[in-house]
N, C-alpha and C. Protein backbone atom coordinates (compact mmCIF):
# COMPACT_ATOMS: atom_id res chain seq x y z
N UNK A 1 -11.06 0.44 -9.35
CA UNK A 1 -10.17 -0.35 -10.17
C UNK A 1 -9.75 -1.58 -9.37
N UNK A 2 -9.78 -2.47 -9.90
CA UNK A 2 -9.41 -4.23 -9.22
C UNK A 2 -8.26 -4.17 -9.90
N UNK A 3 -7.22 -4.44 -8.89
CA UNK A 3 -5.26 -4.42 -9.24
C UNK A 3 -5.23 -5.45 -7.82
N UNK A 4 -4.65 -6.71 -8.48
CA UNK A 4 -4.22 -7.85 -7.74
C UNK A 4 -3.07 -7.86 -8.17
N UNK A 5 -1.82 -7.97 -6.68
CA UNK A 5 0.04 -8.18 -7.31
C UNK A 5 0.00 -9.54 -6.51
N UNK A 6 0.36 -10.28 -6.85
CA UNK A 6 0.99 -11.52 -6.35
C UNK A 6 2.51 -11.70 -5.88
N UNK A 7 2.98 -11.70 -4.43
CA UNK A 7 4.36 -11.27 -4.11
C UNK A 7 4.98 -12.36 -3.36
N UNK A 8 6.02 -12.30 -2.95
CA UNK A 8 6.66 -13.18 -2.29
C UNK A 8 7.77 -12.24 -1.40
N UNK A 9 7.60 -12.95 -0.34
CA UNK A 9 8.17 -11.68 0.64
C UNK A 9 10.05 -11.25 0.37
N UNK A 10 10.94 -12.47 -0.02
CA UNK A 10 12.03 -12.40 -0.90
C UNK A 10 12.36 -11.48 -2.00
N UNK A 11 11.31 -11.60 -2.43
CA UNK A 11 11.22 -11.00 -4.05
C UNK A 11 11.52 -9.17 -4.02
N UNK A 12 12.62 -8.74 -4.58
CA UNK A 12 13.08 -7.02 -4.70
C UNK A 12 12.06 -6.71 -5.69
N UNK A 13 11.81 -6.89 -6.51
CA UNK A 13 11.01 -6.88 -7.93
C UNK A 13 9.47 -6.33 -7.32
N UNK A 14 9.22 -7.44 -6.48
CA UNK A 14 7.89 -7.54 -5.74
C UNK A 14 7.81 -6.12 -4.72
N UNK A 15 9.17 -5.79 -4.42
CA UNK A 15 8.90 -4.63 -3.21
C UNK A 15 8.87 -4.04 -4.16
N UNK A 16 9.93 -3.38 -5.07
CA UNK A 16 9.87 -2.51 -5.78
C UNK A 16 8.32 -2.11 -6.59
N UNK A 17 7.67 -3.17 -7.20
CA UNK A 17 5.91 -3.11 -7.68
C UNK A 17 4.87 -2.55 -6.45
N UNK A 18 5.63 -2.83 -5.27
CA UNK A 18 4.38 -2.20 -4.11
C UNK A 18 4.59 -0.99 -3.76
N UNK A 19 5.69 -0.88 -3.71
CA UNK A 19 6.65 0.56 -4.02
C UNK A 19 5.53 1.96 -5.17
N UNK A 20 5.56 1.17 -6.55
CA UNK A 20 5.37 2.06 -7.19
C UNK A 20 3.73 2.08 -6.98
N UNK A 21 3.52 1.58 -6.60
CA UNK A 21 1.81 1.33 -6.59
C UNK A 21 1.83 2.26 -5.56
N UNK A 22 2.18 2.15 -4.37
CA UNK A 22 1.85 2.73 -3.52
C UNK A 22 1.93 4.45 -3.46
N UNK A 23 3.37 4.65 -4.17
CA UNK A 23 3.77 5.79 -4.81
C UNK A 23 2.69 6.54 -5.63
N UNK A 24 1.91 6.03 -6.77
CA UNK A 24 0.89 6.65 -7.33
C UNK A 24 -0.47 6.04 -6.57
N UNK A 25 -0.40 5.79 -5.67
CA UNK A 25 -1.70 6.11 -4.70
C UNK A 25 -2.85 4.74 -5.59
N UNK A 26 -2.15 4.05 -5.82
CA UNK A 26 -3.20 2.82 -6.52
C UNK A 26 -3.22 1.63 -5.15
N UNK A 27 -4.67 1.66 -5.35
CA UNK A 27 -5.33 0.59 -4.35
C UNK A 27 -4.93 -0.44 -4.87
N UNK A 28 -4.71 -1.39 -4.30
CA UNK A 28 -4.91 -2.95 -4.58
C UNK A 28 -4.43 -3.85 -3.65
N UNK A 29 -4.77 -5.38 -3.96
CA UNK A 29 -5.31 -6.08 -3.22
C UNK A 29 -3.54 -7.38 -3.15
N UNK A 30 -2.96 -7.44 -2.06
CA UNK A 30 -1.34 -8.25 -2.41
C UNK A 30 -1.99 -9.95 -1.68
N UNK A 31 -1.44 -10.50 -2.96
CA UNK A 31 -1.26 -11.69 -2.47
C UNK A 31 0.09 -12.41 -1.92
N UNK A 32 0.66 -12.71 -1.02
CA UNK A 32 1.64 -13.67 -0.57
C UNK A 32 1.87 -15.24 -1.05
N UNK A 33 2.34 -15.55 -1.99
CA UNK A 33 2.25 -16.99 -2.49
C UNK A 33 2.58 -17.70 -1.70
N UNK A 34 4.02 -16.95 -0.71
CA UNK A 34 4.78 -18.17 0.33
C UNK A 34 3.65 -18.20 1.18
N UNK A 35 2.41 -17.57 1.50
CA UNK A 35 1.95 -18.38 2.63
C UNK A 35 0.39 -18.11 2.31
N UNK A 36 0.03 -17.94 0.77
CA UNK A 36 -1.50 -18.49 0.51
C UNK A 36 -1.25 -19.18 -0.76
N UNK A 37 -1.60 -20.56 -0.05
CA UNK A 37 -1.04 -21.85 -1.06
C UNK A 37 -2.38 -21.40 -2.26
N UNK A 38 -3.83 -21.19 -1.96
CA UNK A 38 -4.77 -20.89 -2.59
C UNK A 38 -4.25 -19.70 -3.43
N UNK A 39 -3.95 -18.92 -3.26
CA UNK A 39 -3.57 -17.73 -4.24
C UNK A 39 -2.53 -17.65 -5.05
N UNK A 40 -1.23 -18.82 -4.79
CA UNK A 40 -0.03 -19.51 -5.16
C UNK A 40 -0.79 -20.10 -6.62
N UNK A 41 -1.66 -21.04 -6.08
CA UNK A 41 -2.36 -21.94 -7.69
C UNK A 41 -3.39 -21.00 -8.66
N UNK A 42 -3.73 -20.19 -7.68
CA UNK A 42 -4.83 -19.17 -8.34
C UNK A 42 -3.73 -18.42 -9.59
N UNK A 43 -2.59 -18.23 -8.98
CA UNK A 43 -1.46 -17.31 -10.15
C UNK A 43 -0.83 -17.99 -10.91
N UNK A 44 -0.84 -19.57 -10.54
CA UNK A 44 -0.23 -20.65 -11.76
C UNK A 44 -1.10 -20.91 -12.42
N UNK A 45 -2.37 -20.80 -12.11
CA UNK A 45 -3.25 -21.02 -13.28
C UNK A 45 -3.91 -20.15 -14.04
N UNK A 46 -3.27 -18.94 -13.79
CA UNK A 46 -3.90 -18.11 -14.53
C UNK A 46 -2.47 -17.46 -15.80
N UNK A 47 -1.31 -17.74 -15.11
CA UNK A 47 -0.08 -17.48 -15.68
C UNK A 47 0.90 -18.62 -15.84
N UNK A 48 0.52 -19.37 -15.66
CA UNK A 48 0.93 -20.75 -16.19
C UNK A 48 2.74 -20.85 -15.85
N UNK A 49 2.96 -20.28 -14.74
CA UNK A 49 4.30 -20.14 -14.12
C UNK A 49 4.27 -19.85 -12.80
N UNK A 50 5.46 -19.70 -12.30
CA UNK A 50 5.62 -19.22 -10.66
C UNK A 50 5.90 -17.84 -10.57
N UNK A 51 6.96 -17.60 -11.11
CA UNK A 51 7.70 -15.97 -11.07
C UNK A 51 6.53 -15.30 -10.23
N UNK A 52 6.79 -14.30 -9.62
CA UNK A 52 6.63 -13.01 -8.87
C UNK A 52 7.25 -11.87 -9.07
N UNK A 53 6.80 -10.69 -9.22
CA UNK A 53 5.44 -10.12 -8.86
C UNK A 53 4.68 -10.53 -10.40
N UNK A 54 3.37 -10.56 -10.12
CA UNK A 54 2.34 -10.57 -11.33
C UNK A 54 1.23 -10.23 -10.71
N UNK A 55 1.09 -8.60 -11.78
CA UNK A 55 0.10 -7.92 -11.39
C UNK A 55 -1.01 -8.17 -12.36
N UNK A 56 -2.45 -8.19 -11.52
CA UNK A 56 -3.38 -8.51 -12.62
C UNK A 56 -4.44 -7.36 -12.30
N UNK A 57 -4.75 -6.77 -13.56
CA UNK A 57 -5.64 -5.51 -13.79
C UNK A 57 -6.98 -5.85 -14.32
N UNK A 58 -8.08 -6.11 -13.81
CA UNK A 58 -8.67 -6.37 -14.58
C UNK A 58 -8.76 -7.74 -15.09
N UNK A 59 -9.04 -8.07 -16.21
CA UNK A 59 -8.36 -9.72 -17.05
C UNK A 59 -6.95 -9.58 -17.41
N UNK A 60 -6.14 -8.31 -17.37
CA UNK A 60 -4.97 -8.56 -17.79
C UNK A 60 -3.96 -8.75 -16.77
N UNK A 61 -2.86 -9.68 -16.74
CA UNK A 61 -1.88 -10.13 -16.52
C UNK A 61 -0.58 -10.03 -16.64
N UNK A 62 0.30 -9.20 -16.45
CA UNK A 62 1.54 -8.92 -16.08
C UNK A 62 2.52 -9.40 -15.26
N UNK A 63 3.53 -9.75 -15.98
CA UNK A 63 4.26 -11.45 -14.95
C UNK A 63 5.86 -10.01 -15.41
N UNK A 64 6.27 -9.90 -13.84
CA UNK A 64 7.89 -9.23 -14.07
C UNK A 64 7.29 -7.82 -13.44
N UNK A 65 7.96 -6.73 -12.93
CA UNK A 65 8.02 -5.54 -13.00
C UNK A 65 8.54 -4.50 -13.98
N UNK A 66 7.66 -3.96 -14.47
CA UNK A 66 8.46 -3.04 -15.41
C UNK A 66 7.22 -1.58 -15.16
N UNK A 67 8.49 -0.96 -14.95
CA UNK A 67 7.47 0.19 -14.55
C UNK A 67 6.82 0.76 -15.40
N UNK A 68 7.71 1.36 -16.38
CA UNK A 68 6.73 1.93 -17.83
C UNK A 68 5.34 1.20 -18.15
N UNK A 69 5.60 -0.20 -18.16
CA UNK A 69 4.43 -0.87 -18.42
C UNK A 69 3.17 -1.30 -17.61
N UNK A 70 3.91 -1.12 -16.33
CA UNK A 70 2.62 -0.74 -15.00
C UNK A 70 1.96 0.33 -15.34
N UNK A 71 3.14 1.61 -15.26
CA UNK A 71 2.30 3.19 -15.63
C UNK A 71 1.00 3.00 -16.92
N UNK A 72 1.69 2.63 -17.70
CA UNK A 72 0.79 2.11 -19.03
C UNK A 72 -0.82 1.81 -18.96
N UNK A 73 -0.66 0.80 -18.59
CA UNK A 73 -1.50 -0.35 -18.07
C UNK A 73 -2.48 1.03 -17.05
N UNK A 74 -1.49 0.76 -15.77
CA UNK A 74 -2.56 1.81 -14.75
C UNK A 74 -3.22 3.01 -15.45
N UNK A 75 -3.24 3.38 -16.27
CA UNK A 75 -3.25 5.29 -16.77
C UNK A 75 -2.54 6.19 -16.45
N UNK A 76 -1.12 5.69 -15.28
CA UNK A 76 -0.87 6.95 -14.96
C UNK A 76 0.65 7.41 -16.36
N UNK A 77 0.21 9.00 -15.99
CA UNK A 77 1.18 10.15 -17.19
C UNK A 77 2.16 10.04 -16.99
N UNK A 78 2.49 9.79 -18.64
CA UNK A 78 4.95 10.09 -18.08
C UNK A 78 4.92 11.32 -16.95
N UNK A 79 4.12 12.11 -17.28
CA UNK A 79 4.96 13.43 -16.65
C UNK A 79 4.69 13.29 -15.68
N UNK A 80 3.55 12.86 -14.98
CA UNK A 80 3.22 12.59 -13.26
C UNK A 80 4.26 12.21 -12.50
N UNK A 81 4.62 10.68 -13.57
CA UNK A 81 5.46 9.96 -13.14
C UNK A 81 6.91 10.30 -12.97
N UNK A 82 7.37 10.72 -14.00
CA UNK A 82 8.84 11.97 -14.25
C UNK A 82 8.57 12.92 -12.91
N UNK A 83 7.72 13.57 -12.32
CA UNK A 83 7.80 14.93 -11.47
C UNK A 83 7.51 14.29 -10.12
N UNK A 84 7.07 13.17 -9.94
CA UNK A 84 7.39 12.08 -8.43
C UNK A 84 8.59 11.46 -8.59
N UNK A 85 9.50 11.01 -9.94
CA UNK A 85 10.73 10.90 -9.70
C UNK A 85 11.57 12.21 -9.19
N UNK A 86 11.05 12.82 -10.05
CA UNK A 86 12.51 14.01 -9.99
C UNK A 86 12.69 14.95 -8.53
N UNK A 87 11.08 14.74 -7.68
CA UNK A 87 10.92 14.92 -6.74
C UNK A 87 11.48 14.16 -5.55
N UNK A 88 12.12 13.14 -5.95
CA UNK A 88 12.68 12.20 -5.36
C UNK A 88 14.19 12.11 -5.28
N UNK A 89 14.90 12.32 -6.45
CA UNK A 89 16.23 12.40 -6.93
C UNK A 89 17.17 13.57 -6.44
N UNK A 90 18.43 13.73 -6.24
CA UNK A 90 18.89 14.83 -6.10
C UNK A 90 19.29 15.68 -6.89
N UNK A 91 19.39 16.54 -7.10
CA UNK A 91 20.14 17.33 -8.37
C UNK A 91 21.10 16.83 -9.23
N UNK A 92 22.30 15.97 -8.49
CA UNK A 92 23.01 15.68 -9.66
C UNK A 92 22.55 14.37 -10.25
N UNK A 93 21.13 13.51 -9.77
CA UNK A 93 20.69 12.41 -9.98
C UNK A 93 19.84 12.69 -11.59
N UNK A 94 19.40 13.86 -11.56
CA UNK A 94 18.70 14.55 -12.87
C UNK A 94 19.55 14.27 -14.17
């Protein structure tokens, strides 16, 4: 699977997307805008903005973090995803 995130080292949004990626064990490939001016224009021209993170799957393009819609997108299952949260949370966090 080809999963390109475009990040900026500032950006919470951006940790949080490498976060969950990393969490469900998805490969992919991070670009740094603050310091690859080439990969900076490569993501304005393909998203016709600046914002960070924007993950691109494939031909598709995702500008913002939203996890549901990563999971989506990636294939991965509510319930996978629900039982690595809840695995995470404390009891009264449930």
């Amino acid at each position: 699977m080809d999963t390109k995130i475009y990040t900026a080292p500032h950006c919470t949004h951006c940790k949080r997307a490498r976060k969950f990626l990393d969490m469900n064990k998805i490969q992919f490939t991070e670009v740094n805008v603050m310091e690859d001016e080439k990969g900076y224009r490569e993501m304005v021209e393909k998203t016709h903005q600046s914002g960070v993170p924007v993950l691109e799957l494939k031909n598709d393009i995702h500008v913002g973090f939203n996890q549901e819609i990563f999971a989506e997108v990636l294939g991965i299952k509510k319930r996978s995803l629900l039982s690595r949260l809840k695995g995470r949370l404390k009891p009264k966090e449930i």
